[in-house]
Protein backbone atom coordinates (compact mmCIF):
# COMPACT_ATOMS: atom_id res chain seq x y z
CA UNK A 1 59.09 122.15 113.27
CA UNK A 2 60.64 124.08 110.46
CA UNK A 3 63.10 121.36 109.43
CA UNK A 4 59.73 118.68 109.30
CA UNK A 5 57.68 121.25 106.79
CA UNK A 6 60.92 122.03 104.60
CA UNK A 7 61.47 117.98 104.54
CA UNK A 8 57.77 117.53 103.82
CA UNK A 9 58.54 120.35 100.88
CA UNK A 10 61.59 117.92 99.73
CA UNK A 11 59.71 114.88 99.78
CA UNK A 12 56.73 116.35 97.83
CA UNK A 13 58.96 117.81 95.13
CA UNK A 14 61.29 114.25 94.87
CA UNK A 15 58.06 112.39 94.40
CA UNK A 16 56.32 114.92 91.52
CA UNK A 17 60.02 115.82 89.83
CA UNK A 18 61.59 112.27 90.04
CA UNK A 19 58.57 110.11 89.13
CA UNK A 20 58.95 111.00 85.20
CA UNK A 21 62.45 110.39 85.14
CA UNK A 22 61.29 107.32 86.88
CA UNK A 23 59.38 106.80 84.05
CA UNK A 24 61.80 107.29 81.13
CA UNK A 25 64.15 104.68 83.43
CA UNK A 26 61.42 102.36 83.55
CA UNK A 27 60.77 102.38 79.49
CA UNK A 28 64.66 102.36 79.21
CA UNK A 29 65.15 98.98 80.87
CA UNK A 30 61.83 97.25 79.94
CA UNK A 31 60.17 97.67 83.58
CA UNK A 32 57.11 97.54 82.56
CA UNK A 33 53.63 96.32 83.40
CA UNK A 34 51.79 94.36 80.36
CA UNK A 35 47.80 94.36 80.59
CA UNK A 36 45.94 91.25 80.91
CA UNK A 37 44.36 88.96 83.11
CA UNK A 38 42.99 91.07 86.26
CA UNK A 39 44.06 94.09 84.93
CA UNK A 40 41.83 97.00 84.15
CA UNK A 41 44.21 98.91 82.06
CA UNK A 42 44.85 98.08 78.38
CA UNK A 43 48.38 99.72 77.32
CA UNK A 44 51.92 98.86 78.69
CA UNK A 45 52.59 100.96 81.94
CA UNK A 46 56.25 102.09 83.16
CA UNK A 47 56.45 100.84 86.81
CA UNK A 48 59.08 103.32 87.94
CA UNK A 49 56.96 104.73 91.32
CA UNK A 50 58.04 102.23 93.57
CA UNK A 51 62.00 103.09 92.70
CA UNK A 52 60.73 107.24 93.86
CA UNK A 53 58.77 106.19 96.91
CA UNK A 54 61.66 103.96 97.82
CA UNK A 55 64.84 106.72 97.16
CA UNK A 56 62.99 109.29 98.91
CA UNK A 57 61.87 107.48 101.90
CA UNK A 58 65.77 106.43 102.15
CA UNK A 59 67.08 109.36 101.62
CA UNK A 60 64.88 111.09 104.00
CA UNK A 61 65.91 109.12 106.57
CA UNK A 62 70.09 109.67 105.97
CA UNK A 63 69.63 113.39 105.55
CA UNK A 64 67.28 114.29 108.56
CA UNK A 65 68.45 115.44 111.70
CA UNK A 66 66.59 113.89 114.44
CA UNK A 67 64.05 111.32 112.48
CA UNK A 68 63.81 109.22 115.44
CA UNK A 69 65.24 105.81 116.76
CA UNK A 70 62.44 104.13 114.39
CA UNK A 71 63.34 105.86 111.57
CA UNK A 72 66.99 103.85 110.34
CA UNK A 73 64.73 100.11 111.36
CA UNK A 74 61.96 101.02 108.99
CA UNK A 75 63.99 102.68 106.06
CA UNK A 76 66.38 99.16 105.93
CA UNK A 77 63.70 96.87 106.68
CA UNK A 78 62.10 99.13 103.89
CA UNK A 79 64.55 97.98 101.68
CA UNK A 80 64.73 94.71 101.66
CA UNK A 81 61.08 95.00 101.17
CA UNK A 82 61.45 97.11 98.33
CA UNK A 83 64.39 95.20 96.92
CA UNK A 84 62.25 91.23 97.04
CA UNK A 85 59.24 92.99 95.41
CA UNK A 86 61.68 94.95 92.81
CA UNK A 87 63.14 91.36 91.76
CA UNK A 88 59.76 89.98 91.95
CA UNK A 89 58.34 92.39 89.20
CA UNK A 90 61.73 91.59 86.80
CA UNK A 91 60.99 87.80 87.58
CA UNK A 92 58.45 85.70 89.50
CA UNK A 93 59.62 84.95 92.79
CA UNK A 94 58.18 81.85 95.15
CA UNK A 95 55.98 83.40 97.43
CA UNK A 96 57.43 81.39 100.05
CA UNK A 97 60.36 83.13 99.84
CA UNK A 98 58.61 86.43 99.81
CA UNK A 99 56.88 85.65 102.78
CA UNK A 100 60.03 84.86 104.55
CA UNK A 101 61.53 87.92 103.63
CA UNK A 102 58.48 89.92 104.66
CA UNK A 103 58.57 88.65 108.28
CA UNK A 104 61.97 88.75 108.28
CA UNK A 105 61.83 92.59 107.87
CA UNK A 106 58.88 92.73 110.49
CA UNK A 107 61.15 91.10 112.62
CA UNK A 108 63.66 93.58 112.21
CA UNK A 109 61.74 96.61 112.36
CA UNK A 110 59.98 95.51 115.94
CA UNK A 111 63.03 93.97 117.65
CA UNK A 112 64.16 97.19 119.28
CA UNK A 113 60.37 97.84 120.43
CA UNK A 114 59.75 97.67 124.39
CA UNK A 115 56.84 95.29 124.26
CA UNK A 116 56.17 91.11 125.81
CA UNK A 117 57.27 88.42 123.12
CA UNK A 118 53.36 87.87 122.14
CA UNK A 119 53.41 91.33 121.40
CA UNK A 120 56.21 91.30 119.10
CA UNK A 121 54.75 88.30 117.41
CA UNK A 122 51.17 89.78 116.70
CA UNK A 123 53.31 92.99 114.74
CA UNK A 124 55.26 90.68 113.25
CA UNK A 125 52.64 88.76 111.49
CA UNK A 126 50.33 92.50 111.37
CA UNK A 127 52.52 93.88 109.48
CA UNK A 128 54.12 90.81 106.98
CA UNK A 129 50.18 90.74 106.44
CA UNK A 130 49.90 94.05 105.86
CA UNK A 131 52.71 94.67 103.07
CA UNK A 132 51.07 92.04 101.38
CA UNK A 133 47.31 93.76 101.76
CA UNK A 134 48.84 96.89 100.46
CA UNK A 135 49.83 94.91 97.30
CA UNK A 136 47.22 93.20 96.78
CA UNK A 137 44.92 96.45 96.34
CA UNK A 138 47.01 97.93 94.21
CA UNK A 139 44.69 97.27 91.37
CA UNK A 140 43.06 100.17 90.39
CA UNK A 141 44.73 103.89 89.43
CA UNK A 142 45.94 105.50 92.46
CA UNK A 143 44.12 103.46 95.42
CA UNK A 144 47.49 102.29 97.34
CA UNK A 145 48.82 105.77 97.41
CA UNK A 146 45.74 106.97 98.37
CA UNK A 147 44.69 104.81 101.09
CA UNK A 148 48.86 105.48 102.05
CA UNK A 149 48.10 109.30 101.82
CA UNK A 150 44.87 108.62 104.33
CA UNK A 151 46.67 106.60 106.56
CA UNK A 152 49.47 109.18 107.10
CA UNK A 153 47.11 111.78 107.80
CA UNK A 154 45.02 109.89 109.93
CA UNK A 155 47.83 108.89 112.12
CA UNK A 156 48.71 113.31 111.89
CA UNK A 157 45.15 113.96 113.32
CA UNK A 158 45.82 111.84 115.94
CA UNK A 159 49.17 113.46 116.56
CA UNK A 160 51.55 111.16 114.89
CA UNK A 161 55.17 112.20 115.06
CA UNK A 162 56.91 113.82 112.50
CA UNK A 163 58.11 110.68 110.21
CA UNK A 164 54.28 111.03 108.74
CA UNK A 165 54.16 114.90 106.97
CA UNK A 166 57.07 114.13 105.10
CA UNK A 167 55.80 110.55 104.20
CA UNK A 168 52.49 111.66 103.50
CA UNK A 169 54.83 114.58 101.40
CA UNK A 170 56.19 111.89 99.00
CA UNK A 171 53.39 110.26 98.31
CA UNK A 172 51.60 112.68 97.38
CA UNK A 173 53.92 113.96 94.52
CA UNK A 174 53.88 110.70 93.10
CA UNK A 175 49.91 110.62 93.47
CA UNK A 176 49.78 113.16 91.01
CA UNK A 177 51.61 111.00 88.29
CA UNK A 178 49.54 108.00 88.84
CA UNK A 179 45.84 109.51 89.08
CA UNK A 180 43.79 110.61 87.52
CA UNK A 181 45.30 109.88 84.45
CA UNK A 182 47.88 107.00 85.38
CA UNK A 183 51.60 107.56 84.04
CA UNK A 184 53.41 104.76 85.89
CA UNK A 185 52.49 102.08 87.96
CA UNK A 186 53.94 100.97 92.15
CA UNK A 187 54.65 97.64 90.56
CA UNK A 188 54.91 95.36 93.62
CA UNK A 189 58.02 96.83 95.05
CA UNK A 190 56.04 100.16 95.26
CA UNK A 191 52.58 98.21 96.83
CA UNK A 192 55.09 96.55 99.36
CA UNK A 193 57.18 99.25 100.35
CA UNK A 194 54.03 101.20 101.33
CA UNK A 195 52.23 98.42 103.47
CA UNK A 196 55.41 97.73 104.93
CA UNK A 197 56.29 101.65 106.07
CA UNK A 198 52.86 102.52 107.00
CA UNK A 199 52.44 99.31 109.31
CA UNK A 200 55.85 99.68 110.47
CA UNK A 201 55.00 103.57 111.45
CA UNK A 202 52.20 102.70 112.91
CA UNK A 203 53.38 100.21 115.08
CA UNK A 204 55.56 102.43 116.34
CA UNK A 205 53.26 105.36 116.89
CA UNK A 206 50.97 103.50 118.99
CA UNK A 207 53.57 101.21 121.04
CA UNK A 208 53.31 103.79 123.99
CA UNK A 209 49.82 103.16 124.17
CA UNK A 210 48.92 99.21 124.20
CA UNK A 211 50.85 98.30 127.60
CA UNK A 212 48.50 96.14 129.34
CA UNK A 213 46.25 95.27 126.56
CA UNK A 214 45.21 91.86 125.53
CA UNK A 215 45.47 89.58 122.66
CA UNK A 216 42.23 89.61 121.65
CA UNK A 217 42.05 93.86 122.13
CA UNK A 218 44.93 94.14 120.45
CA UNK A 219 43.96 92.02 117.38
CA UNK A 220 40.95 94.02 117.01
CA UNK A 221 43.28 97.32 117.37
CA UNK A 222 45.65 95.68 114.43
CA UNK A 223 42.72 94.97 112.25
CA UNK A 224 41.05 98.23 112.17
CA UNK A 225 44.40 100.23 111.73
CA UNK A 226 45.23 97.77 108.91
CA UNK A 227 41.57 99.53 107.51
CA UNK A 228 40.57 98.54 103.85
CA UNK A 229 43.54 96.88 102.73
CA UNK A 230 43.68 93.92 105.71
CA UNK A 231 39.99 93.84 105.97
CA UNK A 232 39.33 93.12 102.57
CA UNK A 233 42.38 91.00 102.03
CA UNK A 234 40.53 88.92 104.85
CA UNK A 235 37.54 88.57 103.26
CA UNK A 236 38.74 87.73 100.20
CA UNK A 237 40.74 85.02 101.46
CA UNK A 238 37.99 83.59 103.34
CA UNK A 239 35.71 83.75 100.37
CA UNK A 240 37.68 81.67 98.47
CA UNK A 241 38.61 79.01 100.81
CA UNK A 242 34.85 78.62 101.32
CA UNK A 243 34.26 78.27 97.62
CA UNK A 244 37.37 75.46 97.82
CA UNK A 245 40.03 77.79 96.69
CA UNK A 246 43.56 78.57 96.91
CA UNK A 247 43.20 81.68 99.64
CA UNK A 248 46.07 82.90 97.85
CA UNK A 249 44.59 82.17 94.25
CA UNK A 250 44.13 85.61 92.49
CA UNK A 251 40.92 86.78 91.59
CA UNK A 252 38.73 90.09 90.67
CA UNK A 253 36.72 89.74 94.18
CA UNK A 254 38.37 92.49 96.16
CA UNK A 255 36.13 95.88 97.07
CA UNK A 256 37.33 98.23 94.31
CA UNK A 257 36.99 95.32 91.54
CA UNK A 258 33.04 94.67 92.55
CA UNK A 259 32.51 98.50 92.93
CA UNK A 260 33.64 99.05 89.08
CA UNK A 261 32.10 96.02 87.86
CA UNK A 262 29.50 97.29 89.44
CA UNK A 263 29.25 100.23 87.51
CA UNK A 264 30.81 103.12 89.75
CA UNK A 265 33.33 105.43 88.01
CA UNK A 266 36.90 105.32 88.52
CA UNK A 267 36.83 108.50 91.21
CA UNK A 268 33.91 107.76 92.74
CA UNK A 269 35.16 104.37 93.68
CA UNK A 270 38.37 106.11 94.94
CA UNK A 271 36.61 107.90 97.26
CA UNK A 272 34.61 105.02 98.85
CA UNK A 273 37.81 103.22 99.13
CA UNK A 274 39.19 105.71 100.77
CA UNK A 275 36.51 107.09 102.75
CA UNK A 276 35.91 103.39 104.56
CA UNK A 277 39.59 103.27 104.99
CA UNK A 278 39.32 106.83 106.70
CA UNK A 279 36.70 105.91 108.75
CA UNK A 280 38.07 102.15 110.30
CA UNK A 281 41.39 103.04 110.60
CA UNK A 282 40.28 106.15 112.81
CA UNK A 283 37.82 103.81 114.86
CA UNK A 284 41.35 101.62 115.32
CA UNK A 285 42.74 104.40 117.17
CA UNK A 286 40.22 105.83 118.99
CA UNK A 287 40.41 101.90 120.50
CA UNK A 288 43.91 103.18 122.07
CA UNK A 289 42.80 106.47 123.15
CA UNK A 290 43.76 108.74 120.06
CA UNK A 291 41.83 111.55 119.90
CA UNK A 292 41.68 111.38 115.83
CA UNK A 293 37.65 112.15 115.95
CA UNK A 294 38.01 115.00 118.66
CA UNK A 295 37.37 117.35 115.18
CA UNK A 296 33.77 116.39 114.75
């Protein structure tokens, strides 16, 4: 237990000492994030986060002890996510080819699981879906490491396995550089990469506890754990294929962008965000049994 709160020490300091060096990298090599469009902010933003979230996740994982037989599936599959959304942010990839690489990671990451084929396939697509949701909500200061930071501890209340303090560790040292007063930006390698390791850890946390389940249970269990960033991915896409859209045509119709257009400050929509996250994703695993509401 010692080695988990000295690793959750490590990952906390990597994330709030390596983020501004991250930063000076990102200004070096012209990684940066230009305003316009959806975009709320108004000056060019370093995007060296995702490059701290991703080094300290990986080197977590070599340097641990006993992270668990998860632990080297995720941090690779982690990578390839992080590497296809780094390339993405220097130049526009298809998002065909995304895609494929997305459920090609998922693939990876839930090969070794013990669970029927249809199982396997409903992850798959969960959490390809999922890296994607996490990216696509990255669009106000500090909302996809907070909802990250929520889902972590979430998944500790409900007495989640070690791979979560020193996750939720890491992201929280970056946190501090990107709200309230946003220094760098996740970029989409940084958005990705935390979908992709929370839905990964999660799929993994609550394997144990879905034998005999059902399709349809299970897709309900998926969509609540996926919490604010599947749901509302959902019903944005829907919302625009009933208005004859492109599902995948960008827009400001997601949560956070009506809650500040609707007037609500910048924190206060932070913690509505993340208080509805809190609150579905812990209904998702009380579904399985977890006791993550036995506090109230």
């Amino acid at each position: 237990m010692l080695s988990i709160y000295l690793f959750t020490l490590l990952t906390f300091l990597w994330g709030l000492v390596g983020t501004p060096i991250a930063i000076a990298l990102a200004q070096k090599f012209r990684l940066l994030d230009i305003p316009g469009g959806r975009k709320k902010h108004h000056s060019i933003m370093p995007r060296g986060a995702g490059l701290v979230l991703w080094s300290g996740y990986l080197m977590w994982a070599l340097f641990t002890g006993n992270p668990g037989v998860e632990v080297p599936y995720i941090a690779t599959g982690a990578s390839v996510i992080f590497i296809v959304g780094y390339m993405d942010d220097m130049h526009p990839l298809p998002p065909l080819l995304r895609l494929i690489f997305h459920l090609l990671a998922a693939a990876w990451v839930i090969f070794p699981l013990p669970v029927p084929l249809w199982q396997r396939a409903l992850f798959v697509f969960w959490i390809a879906g999922a890296t994607n949701a996490y990216n696509l909500i990255d669009g106000m200061d500090g909302l996809c490491l907070t909802i990250t930071l929520i889902t972590a501890l979430c998944a500790l209340l409900a007495g989640g396995r070690g791979v979560w303090l020193p996750f939720a560790g890491l992201v929280f040292g970056v946190l501090l550089w990107n709200f309230p007063q946003p220094r760098t930006f996740l970029g989409d390698g940084g958005s990705t990469l935390l979908g992709y390791i929370c839905s990964a850890q999660l799929a993994w946390s609550i394997f144990p506890n879905i034998f005999g389940t059902g399709f349809i249970h299970l897709a309900i269990i998926l969509l609540f754990l996926g919490g604010v960033p599947v749901i509302d991915t959902l019903v944005a896409m829907t919302r625009r294929i009933l208005h004859k859209k492109s599902p995948f045509e960008p827009d400001r119709g997601h949560a956070h962008h009506k809650l500040q257009d609707f007037g609500l400050p910048k924190l206060a929509t932070l913690i509505v965000m993340g208080s509805a996250h809190a609150l579905i994703i812990a209904l998702g695993m009380r579904l399985i049994g977890l006791p993550v509401f036995n506090f109230f």
